[in-house]
C-alpha atoms as a PDB file:
ATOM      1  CA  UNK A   1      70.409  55.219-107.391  1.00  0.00           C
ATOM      2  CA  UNK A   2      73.736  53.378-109.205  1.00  0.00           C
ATOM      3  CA  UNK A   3      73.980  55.523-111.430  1.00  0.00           C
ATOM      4  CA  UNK A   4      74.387  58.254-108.528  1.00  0.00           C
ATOM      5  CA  UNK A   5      76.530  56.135-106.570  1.00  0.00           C
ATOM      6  CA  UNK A   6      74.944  54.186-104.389  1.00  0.00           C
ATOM      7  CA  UNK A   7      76.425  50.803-103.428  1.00  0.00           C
ATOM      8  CA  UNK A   8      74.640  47.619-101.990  1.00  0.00           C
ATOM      9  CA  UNK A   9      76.195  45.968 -99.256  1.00  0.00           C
ATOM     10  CA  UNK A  10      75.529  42.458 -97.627  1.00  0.00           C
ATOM     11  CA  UNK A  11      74.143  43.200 -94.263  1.00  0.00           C
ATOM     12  CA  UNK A  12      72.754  39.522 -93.040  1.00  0.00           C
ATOM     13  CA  UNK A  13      73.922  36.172 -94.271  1.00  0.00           C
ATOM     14  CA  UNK A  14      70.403  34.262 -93.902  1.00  0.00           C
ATOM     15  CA  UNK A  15      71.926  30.984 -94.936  1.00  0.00           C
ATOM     16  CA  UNK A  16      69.757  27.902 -93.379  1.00  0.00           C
ATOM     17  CA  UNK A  17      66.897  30.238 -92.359  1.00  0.00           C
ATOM     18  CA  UNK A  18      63.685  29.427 -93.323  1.00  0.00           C
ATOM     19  CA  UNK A  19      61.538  31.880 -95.470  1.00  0.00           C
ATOM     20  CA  UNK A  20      59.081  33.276 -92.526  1.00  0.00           C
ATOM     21  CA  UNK A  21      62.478  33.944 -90.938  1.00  0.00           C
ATOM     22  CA  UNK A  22      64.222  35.554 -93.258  1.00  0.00           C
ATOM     23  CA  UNK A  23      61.304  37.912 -94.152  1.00  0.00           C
ATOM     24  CA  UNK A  24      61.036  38.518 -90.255  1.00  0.00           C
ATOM     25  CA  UNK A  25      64.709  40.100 -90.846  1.00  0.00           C
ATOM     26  CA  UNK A  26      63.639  41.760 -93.389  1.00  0.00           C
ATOM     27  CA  UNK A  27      60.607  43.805 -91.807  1.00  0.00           C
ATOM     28  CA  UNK A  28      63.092  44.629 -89.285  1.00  0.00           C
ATOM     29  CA  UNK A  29      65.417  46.166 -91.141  1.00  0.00           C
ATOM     30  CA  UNK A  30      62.187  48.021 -93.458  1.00  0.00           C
ATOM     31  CA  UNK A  31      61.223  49.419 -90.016  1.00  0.00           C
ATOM     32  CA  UNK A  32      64.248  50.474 -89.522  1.00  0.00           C
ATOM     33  CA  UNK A  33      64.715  52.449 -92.118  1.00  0.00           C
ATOM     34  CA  UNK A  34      61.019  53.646 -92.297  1.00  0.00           C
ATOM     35  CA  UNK A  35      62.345  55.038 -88.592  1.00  0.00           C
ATOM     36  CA  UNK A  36      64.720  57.197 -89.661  1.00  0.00           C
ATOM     37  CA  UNK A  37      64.066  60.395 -90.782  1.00  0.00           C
ATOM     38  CA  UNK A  38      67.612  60.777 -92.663  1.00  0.00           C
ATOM     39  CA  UNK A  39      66.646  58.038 -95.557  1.00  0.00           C
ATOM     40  CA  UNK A  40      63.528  58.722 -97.662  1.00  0.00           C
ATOM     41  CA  UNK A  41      61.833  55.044 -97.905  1.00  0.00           C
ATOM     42  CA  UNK A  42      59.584  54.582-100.971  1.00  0.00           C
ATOM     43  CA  UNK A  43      58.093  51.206-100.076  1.00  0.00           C
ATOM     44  CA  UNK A  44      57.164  51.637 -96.977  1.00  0.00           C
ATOM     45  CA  UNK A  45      55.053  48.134 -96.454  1.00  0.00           C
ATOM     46  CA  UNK A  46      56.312  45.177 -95.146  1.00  0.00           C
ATOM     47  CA  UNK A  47      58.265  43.002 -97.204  1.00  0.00           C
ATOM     48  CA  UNK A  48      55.445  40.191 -95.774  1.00  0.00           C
ATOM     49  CA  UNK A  49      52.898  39.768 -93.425  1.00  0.00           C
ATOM     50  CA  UNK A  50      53.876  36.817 -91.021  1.00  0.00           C
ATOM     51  CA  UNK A  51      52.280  35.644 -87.840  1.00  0.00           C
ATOM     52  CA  UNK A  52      53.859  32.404 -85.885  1.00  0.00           C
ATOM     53  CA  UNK A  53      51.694  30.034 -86.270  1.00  0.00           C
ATOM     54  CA  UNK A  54      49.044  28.888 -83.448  1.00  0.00           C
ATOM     55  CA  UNK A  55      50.392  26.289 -80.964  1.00  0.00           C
ATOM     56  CA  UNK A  56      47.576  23.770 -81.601  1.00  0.00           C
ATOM     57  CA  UNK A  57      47.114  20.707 -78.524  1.00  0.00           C
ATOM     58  CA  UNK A  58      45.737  17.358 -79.573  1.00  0.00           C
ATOM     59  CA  UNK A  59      42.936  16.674 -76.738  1.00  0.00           C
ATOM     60  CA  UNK A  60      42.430  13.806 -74.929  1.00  0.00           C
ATOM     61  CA  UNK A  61      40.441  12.293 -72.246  1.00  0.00           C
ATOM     62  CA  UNK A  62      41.732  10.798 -68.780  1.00  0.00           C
ATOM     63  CA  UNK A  63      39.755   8.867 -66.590  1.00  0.00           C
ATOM     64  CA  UNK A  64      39.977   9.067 -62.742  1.00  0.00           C
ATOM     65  CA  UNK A  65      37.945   7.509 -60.022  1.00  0.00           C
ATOM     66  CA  UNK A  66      35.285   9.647 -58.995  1.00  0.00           C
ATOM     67  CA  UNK A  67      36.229   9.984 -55.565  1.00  0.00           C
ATOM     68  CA  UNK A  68      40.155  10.887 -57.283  1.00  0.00           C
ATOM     69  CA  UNK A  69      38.436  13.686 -59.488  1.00  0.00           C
ATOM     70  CA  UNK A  70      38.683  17.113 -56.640  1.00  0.00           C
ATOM     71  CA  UNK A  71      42.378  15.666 -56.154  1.00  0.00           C
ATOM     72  CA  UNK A  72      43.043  15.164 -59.654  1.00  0.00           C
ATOM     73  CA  UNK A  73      42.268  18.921 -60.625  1.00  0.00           C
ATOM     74  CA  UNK A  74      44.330  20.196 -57.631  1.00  0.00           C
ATOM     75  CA  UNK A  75      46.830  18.255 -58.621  1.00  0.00           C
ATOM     76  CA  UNK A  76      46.799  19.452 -62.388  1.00  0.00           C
ATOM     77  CA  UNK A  77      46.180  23.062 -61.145  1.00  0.00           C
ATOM     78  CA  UNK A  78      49.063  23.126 -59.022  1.00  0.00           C
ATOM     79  CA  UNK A  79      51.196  21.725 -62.271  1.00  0.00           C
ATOM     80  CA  UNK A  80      49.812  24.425 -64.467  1.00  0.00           C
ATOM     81  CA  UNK A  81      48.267  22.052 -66.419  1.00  0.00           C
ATOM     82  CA  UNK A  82      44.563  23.839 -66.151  1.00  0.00           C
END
């Protein structure tokens, strides 16, 4: 491709990203091209497979007075909690 004058140009400045984000940028800009029927894109698979990772809660228990329990779930219902 150089030697038929292509050129490579600097099209993100990635500087204090992390690596899944950086390689997020880069399956955008694969898709991208993949898109668009003018360019003919060899390597058409992602440049990496990422998934955000799983928001993981630590568990606890609460105790409530039994005759507090039906106004402690309304309670955390109403917050969104449950």
């Amino acid at each position: 491709m150089l030697q038929d004058g292509a050129t490579f140009d600097i099209i993100d400045i990635c500087e204090g990203l992390t690596e899944p984000e950086i390689r997020k940028i880069e399956n955008r800009y694969i898709e991208e091209y993949k898109n668009n029927s003018g360019w003919n894109v060899i390597n058409s698979k992602s440049a990496w497979s990422y998934t955000e990772p799983k928001q993981r809660y630590k568990n606890i228990n609460i105790k409530v007075k039994v005759e507090d329990h039906k106004s402690t779930l309304k309670l955390l219902k109403e917050l969104n909690l449950i």
